[in-house]
C-alpha atoms as a PDB file:
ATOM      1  CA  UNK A   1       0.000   0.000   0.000  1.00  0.00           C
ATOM      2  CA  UNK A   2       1.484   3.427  -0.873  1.00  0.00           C
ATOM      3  CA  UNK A   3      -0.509   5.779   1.303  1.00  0.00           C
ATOM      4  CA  UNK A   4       0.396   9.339   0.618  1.00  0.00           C
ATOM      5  CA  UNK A   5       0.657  11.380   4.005  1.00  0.00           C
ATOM      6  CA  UNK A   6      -0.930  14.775   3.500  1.00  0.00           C
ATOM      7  CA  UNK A   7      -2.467  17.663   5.974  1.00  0.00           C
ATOM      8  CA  UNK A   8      -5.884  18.358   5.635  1.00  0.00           C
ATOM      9  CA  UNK A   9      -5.794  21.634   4.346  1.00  0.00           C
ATOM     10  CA  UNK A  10      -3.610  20.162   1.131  1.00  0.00           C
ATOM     11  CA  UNK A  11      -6.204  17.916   0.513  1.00  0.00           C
ATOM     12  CA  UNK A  12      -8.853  20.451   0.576  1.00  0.00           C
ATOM     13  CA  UNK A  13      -6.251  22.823  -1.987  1.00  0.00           C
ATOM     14  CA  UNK A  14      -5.956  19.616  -4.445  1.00  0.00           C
ATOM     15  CA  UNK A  15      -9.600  19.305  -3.852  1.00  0.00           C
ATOM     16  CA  UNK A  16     -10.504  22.621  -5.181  1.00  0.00           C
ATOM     17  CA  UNK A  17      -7.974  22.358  -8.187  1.00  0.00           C
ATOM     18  CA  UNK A  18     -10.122  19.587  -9.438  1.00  0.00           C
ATOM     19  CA  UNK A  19     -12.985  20.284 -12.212  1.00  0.00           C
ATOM     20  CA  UNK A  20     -16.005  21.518 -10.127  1.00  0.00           C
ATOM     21  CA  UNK A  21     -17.907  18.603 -11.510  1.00  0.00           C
ATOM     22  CA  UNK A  22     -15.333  16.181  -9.597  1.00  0.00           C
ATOM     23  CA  UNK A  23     -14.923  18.477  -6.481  1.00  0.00           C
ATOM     24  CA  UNK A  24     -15.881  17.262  -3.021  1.00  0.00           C
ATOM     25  CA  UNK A  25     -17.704  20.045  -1.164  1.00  0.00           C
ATOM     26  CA  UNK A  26     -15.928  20.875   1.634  1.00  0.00           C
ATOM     27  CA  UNK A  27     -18.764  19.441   4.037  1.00  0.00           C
ATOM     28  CA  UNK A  28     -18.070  16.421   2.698  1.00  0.00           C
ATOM     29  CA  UNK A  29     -14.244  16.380   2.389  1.00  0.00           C
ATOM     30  CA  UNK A  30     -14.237  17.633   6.878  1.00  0.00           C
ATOM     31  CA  UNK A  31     -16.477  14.437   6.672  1.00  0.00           C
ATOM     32  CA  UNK A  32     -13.978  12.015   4.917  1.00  0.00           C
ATOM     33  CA  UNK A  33     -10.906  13.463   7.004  1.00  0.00           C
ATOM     34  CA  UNK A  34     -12.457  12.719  10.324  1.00  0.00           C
ATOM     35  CA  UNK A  35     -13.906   9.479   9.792  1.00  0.00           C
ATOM     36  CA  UNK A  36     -10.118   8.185   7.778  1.00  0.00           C
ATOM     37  CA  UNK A  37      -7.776   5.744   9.204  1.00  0.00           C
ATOM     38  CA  UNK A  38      -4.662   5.969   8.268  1.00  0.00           C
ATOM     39  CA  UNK A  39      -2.770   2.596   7.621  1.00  0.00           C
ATOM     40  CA  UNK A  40      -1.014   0.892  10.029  1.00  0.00           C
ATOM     41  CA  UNK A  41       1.826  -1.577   8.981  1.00  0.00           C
ATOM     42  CA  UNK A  42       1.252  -3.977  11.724  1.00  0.00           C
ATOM     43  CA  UNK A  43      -1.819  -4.877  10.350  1.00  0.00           C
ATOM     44  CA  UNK A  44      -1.902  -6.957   7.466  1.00  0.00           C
ATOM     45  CA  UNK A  45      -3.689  -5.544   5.244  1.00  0.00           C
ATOM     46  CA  UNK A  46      -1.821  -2.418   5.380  1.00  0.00           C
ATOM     47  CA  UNK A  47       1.526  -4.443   5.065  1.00  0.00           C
ATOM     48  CA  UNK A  48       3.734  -3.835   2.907  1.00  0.00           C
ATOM     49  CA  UNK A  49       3.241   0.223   3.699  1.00  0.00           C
ATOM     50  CA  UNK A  50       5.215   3.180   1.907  1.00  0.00           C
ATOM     51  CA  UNK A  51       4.760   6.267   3.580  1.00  0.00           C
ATOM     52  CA  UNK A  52       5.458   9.465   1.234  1.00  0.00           C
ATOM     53  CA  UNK A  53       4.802  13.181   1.521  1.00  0.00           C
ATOM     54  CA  UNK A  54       4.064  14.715  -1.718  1.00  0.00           C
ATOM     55  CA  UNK A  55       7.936  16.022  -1.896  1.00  0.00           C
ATOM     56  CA  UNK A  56       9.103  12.279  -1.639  1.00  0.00           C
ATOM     57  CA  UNK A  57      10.279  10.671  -4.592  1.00  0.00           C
ATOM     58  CA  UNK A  58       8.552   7.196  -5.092  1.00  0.00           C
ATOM     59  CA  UNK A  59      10.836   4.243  -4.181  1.00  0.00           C
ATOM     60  CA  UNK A  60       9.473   2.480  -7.379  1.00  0.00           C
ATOM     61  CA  UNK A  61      12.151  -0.341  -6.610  1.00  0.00           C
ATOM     62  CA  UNK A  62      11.311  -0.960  -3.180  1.00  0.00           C
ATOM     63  CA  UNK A  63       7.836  -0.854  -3.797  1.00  0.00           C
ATOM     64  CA  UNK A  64       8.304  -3.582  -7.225  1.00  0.00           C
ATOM     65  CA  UNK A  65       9.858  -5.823  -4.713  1.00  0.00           C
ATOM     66  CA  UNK A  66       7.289  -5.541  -1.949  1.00  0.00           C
ATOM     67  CA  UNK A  67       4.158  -5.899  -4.453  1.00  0.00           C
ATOM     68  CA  UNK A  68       5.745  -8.029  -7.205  1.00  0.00           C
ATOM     69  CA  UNK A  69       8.739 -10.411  -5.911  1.00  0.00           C
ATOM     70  CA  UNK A  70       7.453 -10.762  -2.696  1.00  0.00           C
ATOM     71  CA  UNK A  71       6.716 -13.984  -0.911  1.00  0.00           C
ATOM     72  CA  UNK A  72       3.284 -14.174   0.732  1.00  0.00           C
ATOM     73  CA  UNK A  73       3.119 -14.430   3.972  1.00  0.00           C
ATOM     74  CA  UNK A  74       2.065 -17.571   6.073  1.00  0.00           C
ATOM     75  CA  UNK A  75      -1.978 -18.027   6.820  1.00  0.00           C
ATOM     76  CA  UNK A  76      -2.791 -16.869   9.995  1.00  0.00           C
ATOM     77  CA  UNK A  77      -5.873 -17.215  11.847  1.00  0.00           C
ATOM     78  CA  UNK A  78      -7.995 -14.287   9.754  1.00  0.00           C
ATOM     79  CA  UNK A  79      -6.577 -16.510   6.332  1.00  0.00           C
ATOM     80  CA  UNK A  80      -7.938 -19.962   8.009  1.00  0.00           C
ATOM     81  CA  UNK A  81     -11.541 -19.176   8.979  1.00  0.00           C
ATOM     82  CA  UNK A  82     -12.820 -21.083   6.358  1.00  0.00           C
ATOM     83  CA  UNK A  83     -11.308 -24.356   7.971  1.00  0.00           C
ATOM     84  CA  UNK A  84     -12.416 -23.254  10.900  1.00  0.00           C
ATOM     85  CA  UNK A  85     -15.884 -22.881  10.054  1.00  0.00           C
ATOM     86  CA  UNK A  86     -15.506 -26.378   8.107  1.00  0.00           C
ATOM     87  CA  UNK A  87     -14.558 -28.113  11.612  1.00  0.00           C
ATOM     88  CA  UNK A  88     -17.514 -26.889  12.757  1.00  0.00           C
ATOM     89  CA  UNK A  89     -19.903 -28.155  10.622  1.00  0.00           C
ATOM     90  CA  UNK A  90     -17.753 -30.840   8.592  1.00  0.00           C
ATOM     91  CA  UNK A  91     -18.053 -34.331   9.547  1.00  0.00           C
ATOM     92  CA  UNK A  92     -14.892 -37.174   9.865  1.00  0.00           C
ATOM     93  CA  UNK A  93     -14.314 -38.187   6.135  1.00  0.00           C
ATOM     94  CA  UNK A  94     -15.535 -34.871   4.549  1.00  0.00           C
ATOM     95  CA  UNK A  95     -12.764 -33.127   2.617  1.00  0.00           C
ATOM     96  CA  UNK A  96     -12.311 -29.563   2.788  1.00  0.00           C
ATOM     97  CA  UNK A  97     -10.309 -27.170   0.135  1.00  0.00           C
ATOM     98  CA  UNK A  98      -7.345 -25.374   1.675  1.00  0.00           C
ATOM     99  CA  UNK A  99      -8.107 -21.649   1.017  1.00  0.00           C
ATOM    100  CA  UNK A 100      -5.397 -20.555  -1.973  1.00  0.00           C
ATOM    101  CA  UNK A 101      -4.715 -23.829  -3.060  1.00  0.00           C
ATOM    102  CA  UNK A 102      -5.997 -27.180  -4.616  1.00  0.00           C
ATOM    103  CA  UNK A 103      -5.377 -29.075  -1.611  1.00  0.00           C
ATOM    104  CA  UNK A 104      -8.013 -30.747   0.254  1.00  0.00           C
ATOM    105  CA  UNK A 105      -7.819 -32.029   3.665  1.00  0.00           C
ATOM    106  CA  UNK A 106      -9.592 -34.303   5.397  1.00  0.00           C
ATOM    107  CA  UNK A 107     -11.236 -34.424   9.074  1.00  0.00           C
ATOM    108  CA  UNK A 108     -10.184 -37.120  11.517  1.00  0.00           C
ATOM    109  CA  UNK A 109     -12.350 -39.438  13.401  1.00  0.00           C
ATOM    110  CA  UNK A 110     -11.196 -39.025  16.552  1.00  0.00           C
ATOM    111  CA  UNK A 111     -11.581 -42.508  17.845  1.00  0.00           C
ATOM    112  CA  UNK A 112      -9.738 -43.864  14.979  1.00  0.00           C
ATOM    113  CA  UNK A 113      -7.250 -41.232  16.107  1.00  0.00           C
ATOM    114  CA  UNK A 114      -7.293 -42.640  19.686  1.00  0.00           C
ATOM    115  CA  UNK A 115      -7.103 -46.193  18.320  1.00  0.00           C
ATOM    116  CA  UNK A 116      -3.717 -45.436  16.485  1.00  0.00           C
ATOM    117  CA  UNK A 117      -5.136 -46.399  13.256  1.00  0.00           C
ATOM    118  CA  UNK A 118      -4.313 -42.684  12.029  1.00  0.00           C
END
């Protein structure tokens, strides 16, 4: 995510450089500033984050290496909800698609878990 740090009143002088026709009124532009959230890397869905001012130059190779040569990161509990909602209602046997991939797993029966048949 490139997120491009700005004050409020730059945003509002940007916003009224814009064709009227595409202008936000300025009711409405208070209205987006006060209800944004800026990104947070340690969240991720903000990750990877480049922070620029509008002086910065854009670190085109940093950012080429974050978005396109980047390996993704591991699953983590947000990524596996949909095997978590599958133990729920899934039965021993049933086989369940890995989210991103072609794999399938299957759900133990526990007492042929206990048994050491498994």
């Amino acid at each position: 995510m490139v997120y491009c740090l700005t004050s409020s009143e730059v945003s509002s002088a940007w916003n009224s450089c814009r064709e009227p026709k595409e202008q936000y009124t300025q009711e409405i532009l208070d209205a987006l500033v006060l209800r944004f959230e800026a990104p947070d890397s340690r969240n991720r869905w903000d990750n990877p984050l480049f922070t620029i001012q509008k002086e910065d130059t854009l670190p085109f190779e940093d950012i080429a290496d974050a978005v396109i040569r980047r390996k993704a990161p591991p699953p983590n509990q947000s990524t596996l909800s949909a095997i978590h909602n599958a133990q729920k209602t899934s039965v021993p046997g049933d086989l369940v698609t890995v989210p991103g991939t072609m794999e399938k797993i299957s759900f133990l029966n526990m007492e042929d878990f206990e048994n050491g048949y498994i």
